[in-house]
C-alpha atoms as a PDB file:
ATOM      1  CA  UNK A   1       0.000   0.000   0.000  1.00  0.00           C
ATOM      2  CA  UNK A   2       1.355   3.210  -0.887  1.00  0.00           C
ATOM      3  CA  UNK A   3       1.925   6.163   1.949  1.00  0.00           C
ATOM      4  CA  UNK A   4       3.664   9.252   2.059  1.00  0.00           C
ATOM      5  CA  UNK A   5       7.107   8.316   4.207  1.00  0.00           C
ATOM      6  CA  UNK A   6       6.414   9.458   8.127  1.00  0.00           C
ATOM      7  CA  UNK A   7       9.647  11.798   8.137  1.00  0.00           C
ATOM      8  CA  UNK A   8       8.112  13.611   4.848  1.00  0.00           C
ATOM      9  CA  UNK A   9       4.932  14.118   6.509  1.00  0.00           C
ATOM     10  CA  UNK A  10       5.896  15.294  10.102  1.00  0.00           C
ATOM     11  CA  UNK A  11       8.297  17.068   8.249  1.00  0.00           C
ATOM     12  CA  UNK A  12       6.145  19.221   6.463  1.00  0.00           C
ATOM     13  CA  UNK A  13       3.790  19.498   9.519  1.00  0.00           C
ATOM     14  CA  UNK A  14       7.218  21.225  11.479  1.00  0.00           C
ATOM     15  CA  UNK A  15       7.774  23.934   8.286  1.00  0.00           C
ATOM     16  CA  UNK A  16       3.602  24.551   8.369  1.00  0.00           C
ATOM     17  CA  UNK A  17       2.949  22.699   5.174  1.00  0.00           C
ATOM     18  CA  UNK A  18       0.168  19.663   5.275  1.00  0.00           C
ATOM     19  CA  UNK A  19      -1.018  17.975   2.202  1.00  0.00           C
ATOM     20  CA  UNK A  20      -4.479  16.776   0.817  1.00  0.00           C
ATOM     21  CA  UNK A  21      -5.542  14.466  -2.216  1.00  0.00           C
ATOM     22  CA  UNK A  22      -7.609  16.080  -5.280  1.00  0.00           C
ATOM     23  CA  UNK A  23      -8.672  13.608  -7.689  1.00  0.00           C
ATOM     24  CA  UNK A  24      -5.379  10.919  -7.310  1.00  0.00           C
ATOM     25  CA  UNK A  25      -3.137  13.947  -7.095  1.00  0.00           C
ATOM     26  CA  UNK A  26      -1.141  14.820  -3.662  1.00  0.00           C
ATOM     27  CA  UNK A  27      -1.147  18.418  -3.185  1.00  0.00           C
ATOM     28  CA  UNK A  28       0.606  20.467  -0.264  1.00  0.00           C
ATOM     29  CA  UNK A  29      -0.769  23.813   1.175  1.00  0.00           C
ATOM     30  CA  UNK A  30       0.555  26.483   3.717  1.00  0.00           C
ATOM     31  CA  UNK A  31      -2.363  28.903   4.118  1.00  0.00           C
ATOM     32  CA  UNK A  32      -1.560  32.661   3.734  1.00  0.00           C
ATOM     33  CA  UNK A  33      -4.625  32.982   6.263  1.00  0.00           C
ATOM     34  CA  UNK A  34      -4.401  29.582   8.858  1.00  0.00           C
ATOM     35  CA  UNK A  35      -6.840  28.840  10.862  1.00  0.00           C
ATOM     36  CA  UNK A  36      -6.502  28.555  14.835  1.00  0.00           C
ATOM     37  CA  UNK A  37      -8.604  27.960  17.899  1.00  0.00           C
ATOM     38  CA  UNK A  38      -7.152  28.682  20.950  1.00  0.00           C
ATOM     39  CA  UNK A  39      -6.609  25.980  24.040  1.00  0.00           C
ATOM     40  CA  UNK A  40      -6.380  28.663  26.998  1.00  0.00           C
ATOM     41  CA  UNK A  41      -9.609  30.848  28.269  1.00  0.00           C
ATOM     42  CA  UNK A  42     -10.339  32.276  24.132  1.00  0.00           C
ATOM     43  CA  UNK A  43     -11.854  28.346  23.415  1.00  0.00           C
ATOM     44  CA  UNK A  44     -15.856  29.211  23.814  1.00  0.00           C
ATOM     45  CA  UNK A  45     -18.019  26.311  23.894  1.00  0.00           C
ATOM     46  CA  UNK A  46     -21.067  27.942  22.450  1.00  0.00           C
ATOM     47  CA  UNK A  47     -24.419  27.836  24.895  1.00  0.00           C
ATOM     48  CA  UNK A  48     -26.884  24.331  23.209  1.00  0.00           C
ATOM     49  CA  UNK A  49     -23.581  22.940  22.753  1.00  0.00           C
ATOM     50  CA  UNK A  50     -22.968  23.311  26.786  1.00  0.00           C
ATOM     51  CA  UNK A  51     -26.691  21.923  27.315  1.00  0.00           C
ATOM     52  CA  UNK A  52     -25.958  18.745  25.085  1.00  0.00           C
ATOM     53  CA  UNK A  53     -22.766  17.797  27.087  1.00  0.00           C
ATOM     54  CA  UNK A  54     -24.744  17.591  30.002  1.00  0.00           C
ATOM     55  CA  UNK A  55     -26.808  15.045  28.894  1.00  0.00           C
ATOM     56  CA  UNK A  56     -23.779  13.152  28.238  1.00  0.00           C
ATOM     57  CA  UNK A  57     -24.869  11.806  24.918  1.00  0.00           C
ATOM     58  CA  UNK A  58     -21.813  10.055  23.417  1.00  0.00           C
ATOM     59  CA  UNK A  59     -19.275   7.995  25.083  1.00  0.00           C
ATOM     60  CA  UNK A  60     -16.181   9.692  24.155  1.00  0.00           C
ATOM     61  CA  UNK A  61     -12.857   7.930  23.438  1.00  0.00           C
ATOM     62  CA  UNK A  62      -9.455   8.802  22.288  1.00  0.00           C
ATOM     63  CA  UNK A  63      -7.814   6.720  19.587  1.00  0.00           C
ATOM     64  CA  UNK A  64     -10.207   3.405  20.418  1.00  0.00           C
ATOM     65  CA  UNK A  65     -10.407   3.178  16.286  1.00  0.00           C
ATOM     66  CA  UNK A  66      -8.307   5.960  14.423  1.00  0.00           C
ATOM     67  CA  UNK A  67      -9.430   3.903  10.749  1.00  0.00           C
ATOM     68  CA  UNK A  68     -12.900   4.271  11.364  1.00  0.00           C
ATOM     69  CA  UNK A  69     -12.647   7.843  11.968  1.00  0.00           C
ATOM     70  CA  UNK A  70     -10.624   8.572   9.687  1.00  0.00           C
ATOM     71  CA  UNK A  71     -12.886   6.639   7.272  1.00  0.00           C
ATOM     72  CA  UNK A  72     -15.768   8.807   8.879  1.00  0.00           C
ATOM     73  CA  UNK A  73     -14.173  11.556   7.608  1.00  0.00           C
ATOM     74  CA  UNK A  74     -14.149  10.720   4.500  1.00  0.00           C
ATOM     75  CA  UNK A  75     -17.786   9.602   4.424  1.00  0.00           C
ATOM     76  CA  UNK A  76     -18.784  13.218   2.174  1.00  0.00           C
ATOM     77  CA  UNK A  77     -19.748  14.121  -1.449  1.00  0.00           C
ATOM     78  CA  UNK A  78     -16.036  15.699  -1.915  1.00  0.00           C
ATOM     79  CA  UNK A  79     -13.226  14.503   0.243  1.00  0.00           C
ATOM     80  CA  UNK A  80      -9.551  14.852  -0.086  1.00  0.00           C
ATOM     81  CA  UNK A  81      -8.537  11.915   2.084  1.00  0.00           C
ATOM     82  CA  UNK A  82      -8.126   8.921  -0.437  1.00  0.00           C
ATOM     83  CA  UNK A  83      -5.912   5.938   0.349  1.00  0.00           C
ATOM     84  CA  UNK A  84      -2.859   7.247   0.248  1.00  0.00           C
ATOM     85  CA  UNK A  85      -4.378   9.880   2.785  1.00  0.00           C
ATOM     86  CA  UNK A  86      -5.666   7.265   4.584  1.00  0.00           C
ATOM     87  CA  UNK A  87      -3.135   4.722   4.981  1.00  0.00           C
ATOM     88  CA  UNK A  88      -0.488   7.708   5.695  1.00  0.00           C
ATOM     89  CA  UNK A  89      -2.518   8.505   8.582  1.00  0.00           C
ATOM     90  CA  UNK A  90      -2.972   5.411   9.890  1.00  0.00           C
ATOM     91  CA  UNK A  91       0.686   4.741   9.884  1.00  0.00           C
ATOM     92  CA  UNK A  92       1.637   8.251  11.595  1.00  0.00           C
ATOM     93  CA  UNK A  93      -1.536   6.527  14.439  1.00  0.00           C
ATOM     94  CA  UNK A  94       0.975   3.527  15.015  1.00  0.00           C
ATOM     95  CA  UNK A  95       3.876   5.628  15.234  1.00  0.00           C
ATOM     96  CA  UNK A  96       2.043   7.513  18.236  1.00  0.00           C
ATOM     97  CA  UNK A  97       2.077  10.963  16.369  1.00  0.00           C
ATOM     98  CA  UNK A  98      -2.141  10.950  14.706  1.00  0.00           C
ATOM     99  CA  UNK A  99      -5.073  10.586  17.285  1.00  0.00           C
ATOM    100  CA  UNK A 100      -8.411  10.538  17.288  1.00  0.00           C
ATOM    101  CA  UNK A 101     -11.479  11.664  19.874  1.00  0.00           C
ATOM    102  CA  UNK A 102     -14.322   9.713  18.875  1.00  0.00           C
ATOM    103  CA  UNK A 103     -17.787   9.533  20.137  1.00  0.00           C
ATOM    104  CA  UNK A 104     -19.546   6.325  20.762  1.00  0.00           C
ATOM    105  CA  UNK A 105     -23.513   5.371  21.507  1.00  0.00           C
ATOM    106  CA  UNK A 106     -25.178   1.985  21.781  1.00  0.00           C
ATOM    107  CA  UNK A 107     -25.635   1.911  17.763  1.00  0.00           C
ATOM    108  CA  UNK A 108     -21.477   2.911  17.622  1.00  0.00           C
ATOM    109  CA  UNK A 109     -19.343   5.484  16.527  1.00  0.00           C
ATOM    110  CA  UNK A 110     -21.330   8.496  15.267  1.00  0.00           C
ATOM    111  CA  UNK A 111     -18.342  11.437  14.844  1.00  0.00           C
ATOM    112  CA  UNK A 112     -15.156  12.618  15.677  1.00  0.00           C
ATOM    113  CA  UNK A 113     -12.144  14.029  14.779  1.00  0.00           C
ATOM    114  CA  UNK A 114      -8.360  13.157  14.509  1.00  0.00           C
ATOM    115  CA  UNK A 115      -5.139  15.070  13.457  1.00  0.00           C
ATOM    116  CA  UNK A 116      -0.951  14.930  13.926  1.00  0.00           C
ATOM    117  CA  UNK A 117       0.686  15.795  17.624  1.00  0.00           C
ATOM    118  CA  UNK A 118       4.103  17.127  17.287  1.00  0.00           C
ATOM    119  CA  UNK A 119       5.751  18.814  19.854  1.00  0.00           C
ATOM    120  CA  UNK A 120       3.552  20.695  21.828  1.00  0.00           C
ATOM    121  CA  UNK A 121       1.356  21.728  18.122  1.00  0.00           C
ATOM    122  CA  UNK A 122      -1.838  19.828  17.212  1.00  0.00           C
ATOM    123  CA  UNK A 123      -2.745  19.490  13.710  1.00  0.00           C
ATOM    124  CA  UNK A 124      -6.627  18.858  13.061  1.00  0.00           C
ATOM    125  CA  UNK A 125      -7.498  17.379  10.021  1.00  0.00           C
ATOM    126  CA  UNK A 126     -10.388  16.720  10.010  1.00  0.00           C
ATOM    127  CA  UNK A 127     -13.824  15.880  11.874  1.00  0.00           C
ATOM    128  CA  UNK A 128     -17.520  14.190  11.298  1.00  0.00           C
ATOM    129  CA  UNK A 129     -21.050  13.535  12.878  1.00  0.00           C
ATOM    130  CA  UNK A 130     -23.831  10.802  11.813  1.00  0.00           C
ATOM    131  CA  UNK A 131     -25.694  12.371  14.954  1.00  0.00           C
ATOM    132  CA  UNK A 132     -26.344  16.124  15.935  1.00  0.00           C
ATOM    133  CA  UNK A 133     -23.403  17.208  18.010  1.00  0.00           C
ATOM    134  CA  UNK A 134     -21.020  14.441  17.883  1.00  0.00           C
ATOM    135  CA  UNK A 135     -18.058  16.165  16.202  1.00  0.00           C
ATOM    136  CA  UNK A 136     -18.811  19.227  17.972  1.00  0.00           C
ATOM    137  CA  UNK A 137     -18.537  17.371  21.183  1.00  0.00           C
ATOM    138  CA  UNK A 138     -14.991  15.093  20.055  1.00  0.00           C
ATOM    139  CA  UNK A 139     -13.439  19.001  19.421  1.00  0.00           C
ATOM    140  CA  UNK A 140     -14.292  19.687  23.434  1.00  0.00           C
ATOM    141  CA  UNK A 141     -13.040  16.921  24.607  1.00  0.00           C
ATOM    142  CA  UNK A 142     -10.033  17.222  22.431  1.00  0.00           C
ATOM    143  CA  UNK A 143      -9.101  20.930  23.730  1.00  0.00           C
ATOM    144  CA  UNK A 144      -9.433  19.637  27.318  1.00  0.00           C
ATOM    145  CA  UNK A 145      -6.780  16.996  26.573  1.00  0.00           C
ATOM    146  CA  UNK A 146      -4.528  19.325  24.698  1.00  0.00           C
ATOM    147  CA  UNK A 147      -5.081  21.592  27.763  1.00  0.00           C
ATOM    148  CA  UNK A 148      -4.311  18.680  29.873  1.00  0.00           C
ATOM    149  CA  UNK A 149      -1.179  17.707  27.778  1.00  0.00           C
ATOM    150  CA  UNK A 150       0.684  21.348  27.620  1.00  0.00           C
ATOM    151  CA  UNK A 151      -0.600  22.220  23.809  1.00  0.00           C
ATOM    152  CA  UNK A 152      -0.068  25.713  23.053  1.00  0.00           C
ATOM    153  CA  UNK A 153      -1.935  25.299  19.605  1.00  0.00           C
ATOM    154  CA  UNK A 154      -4.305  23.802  17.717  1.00  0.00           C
ATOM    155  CA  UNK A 155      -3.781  24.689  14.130  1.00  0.00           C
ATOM    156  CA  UNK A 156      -7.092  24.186  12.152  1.00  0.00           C
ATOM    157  CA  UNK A 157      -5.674  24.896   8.617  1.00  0.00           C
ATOM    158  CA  UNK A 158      -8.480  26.674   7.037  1.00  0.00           C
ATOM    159  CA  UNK A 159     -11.146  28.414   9.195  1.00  0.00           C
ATOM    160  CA  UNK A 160     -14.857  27.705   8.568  1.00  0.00           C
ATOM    161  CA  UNK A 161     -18.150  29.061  10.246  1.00  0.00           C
ATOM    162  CA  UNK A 162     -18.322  26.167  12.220  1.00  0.00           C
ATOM    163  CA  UNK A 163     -15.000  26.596  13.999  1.00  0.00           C
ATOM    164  CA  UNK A 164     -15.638  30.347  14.375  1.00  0.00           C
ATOM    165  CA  UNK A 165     -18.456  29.422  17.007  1.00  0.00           C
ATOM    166  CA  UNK A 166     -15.418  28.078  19.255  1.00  0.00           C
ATOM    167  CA  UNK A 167     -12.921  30.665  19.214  1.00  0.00           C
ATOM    168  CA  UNK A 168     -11.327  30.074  15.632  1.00  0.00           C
ATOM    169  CA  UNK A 169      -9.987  32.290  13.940  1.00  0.00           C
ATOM    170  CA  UNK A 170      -7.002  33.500  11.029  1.00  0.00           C
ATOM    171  CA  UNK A 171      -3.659  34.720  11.677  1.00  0.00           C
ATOM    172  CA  UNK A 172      -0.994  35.471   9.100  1.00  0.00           C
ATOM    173  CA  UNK A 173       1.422  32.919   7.978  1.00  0.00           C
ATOM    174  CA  UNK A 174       4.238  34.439   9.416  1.00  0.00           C
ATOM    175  CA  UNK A 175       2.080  35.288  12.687  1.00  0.00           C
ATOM    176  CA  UNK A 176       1.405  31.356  12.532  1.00  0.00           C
ATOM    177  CA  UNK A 177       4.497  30.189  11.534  1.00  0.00           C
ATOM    178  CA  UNK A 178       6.081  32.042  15.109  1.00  0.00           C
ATOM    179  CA  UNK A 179       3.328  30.268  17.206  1.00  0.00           C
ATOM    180  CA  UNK A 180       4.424  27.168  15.224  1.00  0.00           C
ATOM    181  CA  UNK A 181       7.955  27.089  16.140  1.00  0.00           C
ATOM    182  CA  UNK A 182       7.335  27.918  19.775  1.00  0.00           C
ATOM    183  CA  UNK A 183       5.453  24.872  19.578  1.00  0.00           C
ATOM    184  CA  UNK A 184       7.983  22.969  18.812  1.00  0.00           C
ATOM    185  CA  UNK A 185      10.725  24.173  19.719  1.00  0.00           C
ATOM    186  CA  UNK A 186      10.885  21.503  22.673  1.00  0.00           C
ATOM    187  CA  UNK A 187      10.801  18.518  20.045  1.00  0.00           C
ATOM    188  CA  UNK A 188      13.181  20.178  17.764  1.00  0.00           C
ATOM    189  CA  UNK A 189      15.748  20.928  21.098  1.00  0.00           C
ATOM    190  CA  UNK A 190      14.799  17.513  22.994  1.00  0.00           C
ATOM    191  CA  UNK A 191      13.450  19.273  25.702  1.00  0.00           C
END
């Protein structure tokens, strides 16, 4: 099975460049706008959203099945994870560097998330929901472990409505690039 080599990938990730699959064709981006949400205080968890996790609807889990979520991801009219996406991924899961946050109820997993850890940087790639809420719910649960773990950020990519609602927003590449290599500059010293 083909997959782009782990060092290429994380690679990339460290110099703010990810890469996304367009018809059999492996393209690489680095935003001139990229999207962030912040992990401190600025992370809002918008008010129905804060009545739903009440109710405790989903049983959340981290990396109990980083293929299926992945695969959930994919699960749209126009996707750019194909199997060399996939399979990439997957590999980068074993490795310990891609999670997921998934969200589980008695009929099984209905959303989620996952992305790449690297240093003290996470990289979301993507999320989904078969039920109302669920991938709104993984992307809580995710900040409090980042929070939990000593992130600093949580690069989105692109920024969309939906991430707005939680405190995303755009920064300049350079801007981004400087919160980037904070980020990592533990993994890149050994610290």
């Amino acid at each position: 099975m083909e997959r782009i080599a782990p060092d290429m990938l994380l690679g990339a990730y460290a110099e703010g460049v990810f890469p996304m699959a367009d018809e059999g064709e492996l393209l690489w981006f680095s935003p001139l706008m990229r999207g962030v949400i912040p992990i401190d205080e600025g992370f809002h968890i918008p008010r129905g959203l804060k009545k739903a996790l009440k109710k405790e609807p989903f049983e959340v889990r981290r990396n109990a099945d980083f293929r299926a979520t992945v695969q959930g991801c994919s699960e749209r009219q126009e996707t750019w994870i194909d199997s060399l996406i996939l399979e990439s991924y997957c590999e980068l899961h074993e490795l310990g560097f891609a999670h997921s946050i998934e969200c589980y109820d008695e009929a099984g997993l209905q959303g989620g998330l996952y992305g790449v850890a690297l240093g003290r940087a996470f990289f979301g790639e993507s999320m989904f929901s078969r039920k109302t809420d669920a991938s709104k719910i993984a992307l809580v649960y995710l900040v409090e472990w980042l929070r939990d773990n000593d992130f600093t950020l949580l690069d989105t990519q692109w920024m969309t409505d939906h991430l707005r609602q939680f405190g995303g927003m755009e920064v300049p590449r350079d801007e981004y690039l400087e919160l980037l290599a904070e980020a990592l500059a533990d993994e890149l010293t050994g610290g």
